[in-house]
PDB file of N, CA and C in Angstrom:
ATOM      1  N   UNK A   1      -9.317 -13.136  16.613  1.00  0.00           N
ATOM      2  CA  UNK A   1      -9.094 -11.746  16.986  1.00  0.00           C
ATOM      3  C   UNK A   1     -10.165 -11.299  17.975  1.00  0.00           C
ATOM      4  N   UNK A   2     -10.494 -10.238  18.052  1.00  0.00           N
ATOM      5  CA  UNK A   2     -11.205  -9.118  19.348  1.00  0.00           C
ATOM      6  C   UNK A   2     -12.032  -8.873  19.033  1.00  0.00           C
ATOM      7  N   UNK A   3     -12.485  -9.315  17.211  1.00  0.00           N
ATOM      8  CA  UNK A   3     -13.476  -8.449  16.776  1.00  0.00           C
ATOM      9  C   UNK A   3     -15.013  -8.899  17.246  1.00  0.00           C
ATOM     10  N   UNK A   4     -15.151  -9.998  17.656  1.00  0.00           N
ATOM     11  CA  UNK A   4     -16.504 -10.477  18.561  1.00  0.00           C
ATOM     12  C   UNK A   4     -17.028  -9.610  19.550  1.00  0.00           C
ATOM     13  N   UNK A   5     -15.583  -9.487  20.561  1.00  0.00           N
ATOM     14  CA  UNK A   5     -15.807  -8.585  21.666  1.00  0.00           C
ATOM     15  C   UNK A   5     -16.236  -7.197  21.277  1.00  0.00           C
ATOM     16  N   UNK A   6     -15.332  -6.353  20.283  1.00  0.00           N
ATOM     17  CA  UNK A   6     -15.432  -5.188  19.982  1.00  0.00           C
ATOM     18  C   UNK A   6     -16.382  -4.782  19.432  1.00  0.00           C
ATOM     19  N   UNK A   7     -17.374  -5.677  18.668  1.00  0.00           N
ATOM     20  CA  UNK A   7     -18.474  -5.867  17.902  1.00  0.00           C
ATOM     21  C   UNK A   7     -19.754  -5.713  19.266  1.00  0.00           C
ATOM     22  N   UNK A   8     -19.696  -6.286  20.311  1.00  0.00           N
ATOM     23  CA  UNK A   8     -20.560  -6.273  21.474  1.00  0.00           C
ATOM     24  C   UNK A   8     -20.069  -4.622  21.920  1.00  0.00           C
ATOM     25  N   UNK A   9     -19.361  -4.662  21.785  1.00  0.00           N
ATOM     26  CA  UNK A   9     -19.039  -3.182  22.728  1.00  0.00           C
ATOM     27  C   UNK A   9     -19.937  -1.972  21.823  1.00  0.00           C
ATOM     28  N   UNK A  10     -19.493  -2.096  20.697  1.00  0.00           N
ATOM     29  CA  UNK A  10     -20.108  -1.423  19.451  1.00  0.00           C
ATOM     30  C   UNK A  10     -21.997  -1.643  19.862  1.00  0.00           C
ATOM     31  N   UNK A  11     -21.986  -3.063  19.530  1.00  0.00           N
ATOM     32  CA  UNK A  11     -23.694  -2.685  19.423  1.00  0.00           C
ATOM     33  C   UNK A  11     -24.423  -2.161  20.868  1.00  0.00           C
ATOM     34  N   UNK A  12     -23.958  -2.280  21.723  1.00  0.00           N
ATOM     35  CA  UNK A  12     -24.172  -2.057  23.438  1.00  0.00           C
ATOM     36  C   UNK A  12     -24.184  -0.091  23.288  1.00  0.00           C
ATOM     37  N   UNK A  13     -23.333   0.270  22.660  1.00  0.00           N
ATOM     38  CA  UNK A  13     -23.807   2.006  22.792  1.00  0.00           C
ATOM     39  C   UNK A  13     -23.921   2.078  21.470  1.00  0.00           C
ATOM     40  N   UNK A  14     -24.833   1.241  20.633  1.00  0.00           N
ATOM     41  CA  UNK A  14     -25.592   1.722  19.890  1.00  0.00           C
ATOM     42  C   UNK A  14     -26.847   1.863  20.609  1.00  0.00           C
ATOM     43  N   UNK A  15     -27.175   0.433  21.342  1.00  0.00           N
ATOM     44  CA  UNK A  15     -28.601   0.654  21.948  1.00  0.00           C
ATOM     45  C   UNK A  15     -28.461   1.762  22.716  1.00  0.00           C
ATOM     46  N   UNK A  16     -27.498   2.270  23.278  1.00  0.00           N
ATOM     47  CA  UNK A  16     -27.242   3.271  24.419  1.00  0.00           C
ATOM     48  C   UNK A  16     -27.598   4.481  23.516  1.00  0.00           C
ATOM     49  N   UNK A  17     -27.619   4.589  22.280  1.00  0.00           N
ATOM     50  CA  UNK A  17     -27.901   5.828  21.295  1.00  0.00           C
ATOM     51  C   UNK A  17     -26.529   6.617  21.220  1.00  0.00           C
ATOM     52  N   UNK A  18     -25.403   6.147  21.907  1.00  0.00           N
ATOM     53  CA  UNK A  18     -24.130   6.870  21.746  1.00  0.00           C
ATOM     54  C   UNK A  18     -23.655   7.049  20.699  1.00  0.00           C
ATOM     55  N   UNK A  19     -23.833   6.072  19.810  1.00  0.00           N
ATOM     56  CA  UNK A  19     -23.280   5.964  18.428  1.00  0.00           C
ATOM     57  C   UNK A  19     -24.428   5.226  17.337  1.00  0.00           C
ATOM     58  N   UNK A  20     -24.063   5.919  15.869  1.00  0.00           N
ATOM     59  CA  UNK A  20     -25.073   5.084  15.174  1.00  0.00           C
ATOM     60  C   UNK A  20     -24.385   4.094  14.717  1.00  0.00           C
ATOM     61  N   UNK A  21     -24.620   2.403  14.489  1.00  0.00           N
ATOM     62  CA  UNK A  21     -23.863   1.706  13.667  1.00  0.00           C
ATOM     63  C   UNK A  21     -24.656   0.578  13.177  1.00  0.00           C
ATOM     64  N   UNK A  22     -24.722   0.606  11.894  1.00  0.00           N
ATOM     65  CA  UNK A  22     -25.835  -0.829  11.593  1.00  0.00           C
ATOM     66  C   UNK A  22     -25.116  -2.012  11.256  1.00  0.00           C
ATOM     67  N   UNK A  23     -24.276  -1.964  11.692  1.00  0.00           N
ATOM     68  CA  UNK A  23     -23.624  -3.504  11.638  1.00  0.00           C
ATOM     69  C   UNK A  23     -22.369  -3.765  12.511  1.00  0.00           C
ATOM     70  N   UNK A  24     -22.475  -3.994  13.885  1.00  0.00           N
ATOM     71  CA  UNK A  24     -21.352  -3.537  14.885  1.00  0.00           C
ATOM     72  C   UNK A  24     -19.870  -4.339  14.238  1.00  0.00           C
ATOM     73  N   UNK A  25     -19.989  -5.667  13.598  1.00  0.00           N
ATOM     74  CA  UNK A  25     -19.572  -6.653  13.494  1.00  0.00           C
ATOM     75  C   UNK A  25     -18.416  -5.911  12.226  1.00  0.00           C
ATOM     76  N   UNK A  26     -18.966  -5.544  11.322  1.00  0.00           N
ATOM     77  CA  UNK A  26     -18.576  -4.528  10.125  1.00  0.00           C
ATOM     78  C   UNK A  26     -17.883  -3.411  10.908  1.00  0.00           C
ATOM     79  N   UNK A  27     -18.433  -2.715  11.501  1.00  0.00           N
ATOM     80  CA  UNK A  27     -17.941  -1.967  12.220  1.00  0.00           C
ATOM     81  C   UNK A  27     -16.769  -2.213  13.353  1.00  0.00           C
ATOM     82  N   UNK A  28     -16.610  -3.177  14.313  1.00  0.00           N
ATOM     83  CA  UNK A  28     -15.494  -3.455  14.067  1.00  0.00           C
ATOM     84  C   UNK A  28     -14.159  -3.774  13.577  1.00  0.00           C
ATOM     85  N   UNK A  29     -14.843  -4.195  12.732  1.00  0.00           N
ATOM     86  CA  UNK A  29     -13.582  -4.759  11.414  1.00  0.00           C
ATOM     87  C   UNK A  29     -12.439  -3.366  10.681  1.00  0.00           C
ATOM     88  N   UNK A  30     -13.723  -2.377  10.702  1.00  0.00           N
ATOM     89  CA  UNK A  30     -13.260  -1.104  10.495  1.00  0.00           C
ATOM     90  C   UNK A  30     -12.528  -0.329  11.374  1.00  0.00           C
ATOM     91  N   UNK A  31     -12.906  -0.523  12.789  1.00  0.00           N
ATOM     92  CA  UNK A  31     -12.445   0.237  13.525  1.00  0.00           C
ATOM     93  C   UNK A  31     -10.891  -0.360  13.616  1.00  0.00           C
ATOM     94  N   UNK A  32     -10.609  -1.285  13.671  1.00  0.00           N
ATOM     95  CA  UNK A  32      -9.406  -2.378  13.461  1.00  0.00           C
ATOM     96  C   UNK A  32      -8.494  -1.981  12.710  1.00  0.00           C
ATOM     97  N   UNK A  33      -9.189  -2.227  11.589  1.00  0.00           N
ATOM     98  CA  UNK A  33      -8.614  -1.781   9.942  1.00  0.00           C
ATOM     99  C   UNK A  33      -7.503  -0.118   9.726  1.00  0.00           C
ATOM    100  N   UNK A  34      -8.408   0.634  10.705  1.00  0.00           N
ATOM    101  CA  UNK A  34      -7.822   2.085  10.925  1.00  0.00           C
ATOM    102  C   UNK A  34      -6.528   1.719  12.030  1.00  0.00           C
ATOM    103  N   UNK A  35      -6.908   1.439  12.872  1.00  0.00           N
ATOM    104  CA  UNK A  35      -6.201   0.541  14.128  1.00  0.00           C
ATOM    105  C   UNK A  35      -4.870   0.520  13.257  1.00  0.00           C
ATOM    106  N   UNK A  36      -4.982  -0.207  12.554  1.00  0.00           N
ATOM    107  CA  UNK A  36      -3.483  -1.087  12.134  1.00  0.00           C
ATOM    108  C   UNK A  36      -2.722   0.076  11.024  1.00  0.00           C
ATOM    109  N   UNK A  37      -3.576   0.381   9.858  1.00  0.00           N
ATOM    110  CA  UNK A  37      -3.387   1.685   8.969  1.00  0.00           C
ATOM    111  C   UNK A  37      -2.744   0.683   7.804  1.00  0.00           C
ATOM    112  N   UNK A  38      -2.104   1.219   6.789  1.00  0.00           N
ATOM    113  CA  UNK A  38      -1.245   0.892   5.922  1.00  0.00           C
ATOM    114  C   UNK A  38      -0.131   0.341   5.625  1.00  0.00           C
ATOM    115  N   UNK A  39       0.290   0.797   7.192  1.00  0.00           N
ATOM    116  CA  UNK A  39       2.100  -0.061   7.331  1.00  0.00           C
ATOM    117  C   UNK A  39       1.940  -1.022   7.623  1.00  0.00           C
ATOM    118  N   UNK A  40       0.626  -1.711   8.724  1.00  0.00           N
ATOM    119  CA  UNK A  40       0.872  -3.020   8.485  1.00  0.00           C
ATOM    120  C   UNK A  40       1.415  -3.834   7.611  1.00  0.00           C
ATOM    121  N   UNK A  41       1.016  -4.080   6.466  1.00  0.00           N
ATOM    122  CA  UNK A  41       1.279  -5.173   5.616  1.00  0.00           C
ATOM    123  C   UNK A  41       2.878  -4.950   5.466  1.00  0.00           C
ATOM    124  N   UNK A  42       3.475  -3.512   5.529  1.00  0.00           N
ATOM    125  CA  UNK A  42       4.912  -2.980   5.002  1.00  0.00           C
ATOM    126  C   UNK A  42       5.804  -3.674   6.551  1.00  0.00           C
ATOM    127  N   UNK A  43       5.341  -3.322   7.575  1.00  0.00           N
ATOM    128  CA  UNK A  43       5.635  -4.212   8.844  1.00  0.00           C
ATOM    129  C   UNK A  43       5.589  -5.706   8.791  1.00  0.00           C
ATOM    130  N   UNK A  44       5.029  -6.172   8.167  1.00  0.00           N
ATOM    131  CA  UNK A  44       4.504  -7.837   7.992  1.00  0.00           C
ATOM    132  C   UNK A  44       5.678  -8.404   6.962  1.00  0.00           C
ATOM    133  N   UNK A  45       5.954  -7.527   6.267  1.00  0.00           N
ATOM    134  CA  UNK A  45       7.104  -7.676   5.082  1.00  0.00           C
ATOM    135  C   UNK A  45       8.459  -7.230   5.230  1.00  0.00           C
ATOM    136  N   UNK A  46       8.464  -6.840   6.545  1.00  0.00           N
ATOM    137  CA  UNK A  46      10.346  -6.306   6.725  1.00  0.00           C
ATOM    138  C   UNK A  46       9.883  -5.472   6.036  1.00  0.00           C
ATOM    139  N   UNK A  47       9.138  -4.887   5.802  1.00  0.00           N
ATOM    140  CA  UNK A  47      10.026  -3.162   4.960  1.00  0.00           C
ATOM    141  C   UNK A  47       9.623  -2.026   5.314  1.00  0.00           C
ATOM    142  N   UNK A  48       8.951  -2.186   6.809  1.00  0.00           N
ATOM    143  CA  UNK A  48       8.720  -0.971   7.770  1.00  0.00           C
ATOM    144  C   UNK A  48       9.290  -1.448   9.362  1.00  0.00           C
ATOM    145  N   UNK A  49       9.474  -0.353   9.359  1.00  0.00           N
ATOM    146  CA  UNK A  49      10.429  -0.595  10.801  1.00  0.00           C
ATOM    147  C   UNK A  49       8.955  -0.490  12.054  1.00  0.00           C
ATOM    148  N   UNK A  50       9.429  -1.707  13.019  1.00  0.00           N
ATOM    149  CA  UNK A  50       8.592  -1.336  14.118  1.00  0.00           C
ATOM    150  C   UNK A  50       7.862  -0.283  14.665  1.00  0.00           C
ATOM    151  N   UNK A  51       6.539   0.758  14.786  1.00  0.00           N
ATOM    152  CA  UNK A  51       6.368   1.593  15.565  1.00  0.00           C
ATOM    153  C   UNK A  51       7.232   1.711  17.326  1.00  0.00           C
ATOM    154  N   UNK A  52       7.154   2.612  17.989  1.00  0.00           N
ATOM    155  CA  UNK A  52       7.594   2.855  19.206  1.00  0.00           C
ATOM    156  C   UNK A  52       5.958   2.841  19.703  1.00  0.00           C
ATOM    157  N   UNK A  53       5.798   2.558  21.177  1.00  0.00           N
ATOM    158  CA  UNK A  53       5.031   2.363  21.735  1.00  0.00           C
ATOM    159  C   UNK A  53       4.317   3.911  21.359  1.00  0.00           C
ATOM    160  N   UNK A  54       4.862   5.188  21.880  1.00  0.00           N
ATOM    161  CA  UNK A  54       4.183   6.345  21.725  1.00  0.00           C
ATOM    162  C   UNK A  54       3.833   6.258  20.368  1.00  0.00           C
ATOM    163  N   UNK A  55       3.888   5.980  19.274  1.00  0.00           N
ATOM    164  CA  UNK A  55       3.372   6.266  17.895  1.00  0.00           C
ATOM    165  C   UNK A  55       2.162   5.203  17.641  1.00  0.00           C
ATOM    166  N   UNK A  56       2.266   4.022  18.428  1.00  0.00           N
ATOM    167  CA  UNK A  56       1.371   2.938  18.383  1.00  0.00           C
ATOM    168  C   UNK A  56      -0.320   3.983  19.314  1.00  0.00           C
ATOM    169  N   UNK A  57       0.632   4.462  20.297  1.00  0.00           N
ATOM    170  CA  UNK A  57      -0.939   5.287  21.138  1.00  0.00           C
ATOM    171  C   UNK A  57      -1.401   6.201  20.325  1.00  0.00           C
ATOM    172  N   UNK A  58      -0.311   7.126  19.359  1.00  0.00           N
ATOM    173  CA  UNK A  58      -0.607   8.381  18.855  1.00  0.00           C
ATOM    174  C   UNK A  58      -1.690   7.635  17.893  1.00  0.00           C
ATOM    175  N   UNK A  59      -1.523   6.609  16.885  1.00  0.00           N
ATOM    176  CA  UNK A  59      -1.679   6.284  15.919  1.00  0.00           C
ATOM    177  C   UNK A  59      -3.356   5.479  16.665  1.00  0.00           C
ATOM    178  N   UNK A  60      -3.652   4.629  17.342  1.00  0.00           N
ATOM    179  CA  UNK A  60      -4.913   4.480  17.690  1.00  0.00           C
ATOM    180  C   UNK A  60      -5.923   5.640  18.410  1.00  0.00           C
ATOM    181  N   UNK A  61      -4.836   7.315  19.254  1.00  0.00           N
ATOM    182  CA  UNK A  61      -5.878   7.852  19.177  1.00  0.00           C
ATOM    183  C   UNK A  61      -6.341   8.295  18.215  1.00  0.00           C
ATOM    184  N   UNK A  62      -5.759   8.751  16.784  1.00  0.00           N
ATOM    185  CA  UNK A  62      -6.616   9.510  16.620  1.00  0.00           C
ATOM    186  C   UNK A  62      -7.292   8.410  15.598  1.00  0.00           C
ATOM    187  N   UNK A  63      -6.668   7.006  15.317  1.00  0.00           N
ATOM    188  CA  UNK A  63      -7.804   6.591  14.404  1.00  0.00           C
ATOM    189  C   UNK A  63      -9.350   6.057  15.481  1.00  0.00           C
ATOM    190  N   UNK A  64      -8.951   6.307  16.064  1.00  0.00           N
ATOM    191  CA  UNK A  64     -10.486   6.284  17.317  1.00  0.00           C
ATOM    192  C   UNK A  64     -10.933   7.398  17.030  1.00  0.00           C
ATOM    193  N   UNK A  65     -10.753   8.936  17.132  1.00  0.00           N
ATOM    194  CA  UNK A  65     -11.074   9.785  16.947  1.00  0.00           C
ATOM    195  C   UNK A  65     -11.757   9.651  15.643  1.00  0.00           C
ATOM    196  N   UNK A  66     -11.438   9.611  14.491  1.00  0.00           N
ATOM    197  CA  UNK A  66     -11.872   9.219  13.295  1.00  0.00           C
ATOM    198  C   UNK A  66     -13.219   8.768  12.991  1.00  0.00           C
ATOM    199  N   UNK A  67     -12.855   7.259  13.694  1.00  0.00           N
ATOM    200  CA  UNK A  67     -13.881   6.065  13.614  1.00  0.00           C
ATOM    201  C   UNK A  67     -14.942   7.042  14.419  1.00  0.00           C
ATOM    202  N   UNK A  68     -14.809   7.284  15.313  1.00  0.00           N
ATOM    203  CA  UNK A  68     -16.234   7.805  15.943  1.00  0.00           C
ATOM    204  C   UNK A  68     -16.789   8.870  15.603  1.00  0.00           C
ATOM    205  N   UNK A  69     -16.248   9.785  14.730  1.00  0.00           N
ATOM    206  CA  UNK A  69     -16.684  11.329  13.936  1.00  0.00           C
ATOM    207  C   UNK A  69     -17.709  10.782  12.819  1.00  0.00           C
ATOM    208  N   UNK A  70     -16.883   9.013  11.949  1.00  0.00           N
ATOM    209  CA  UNK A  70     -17.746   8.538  10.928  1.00  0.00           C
ATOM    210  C   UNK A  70     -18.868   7.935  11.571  1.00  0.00           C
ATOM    211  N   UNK A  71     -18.879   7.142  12.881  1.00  0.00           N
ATOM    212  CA  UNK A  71     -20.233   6.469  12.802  1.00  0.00           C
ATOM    213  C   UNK A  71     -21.223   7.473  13.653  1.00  0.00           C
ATOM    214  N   UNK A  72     -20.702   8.827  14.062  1.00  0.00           N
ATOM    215  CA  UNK A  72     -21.568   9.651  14.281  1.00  0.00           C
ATOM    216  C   UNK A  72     -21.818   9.574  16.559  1.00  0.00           C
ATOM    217  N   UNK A  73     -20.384   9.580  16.865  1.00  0.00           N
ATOM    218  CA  UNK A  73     -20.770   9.377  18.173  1.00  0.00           C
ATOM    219  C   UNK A  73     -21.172  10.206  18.804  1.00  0.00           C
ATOM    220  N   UNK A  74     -21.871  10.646  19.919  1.00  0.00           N
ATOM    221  CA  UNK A  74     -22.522  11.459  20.808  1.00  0.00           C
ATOM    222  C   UNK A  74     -21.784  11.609  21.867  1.00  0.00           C
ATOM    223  N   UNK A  75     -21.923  12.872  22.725  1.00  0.00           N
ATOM    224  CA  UNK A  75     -21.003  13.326  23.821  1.00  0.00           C
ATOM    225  C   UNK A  75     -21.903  12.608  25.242  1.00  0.00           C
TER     226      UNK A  75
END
């Protein structure tokens, strides 16, 4: 998966002081985790129907929004 990359991106504006995160690596995993939500597994199993592209964007902004309110991001 991405989470190597996303994990560098993470610790890079930590040093930047943008965000606090003591474990980018963890912290990816999380940011992911929101990413995907609950239906995954119900999607993985036939027993959720595909998102539409617009619900896939709706659904990562605001779990971005989220993720960055918890690890405390800066403007």
């Amino acid at each position: 998966m991405c989470f190597g990359r996303l994990a560098e991106v993470l610790a890079e504006a930590a040093a930047r002081g943008e965000v606090e995160v003591d474990d980018p690596s963890l912290a990816a995993q999380d940011l992911c985790g929101l990413w995907k939500g609950a239906a995954d597994l119900g999607m993985k199993l036939g027993l959720e129907p595909l998102p539409s592209p617009e619900a896939i964007r709706a659904r990562v902004e605001r779990a971005t929004r989220l993720f960055l309110k918890m690890i405390g991001s800066k403007p």
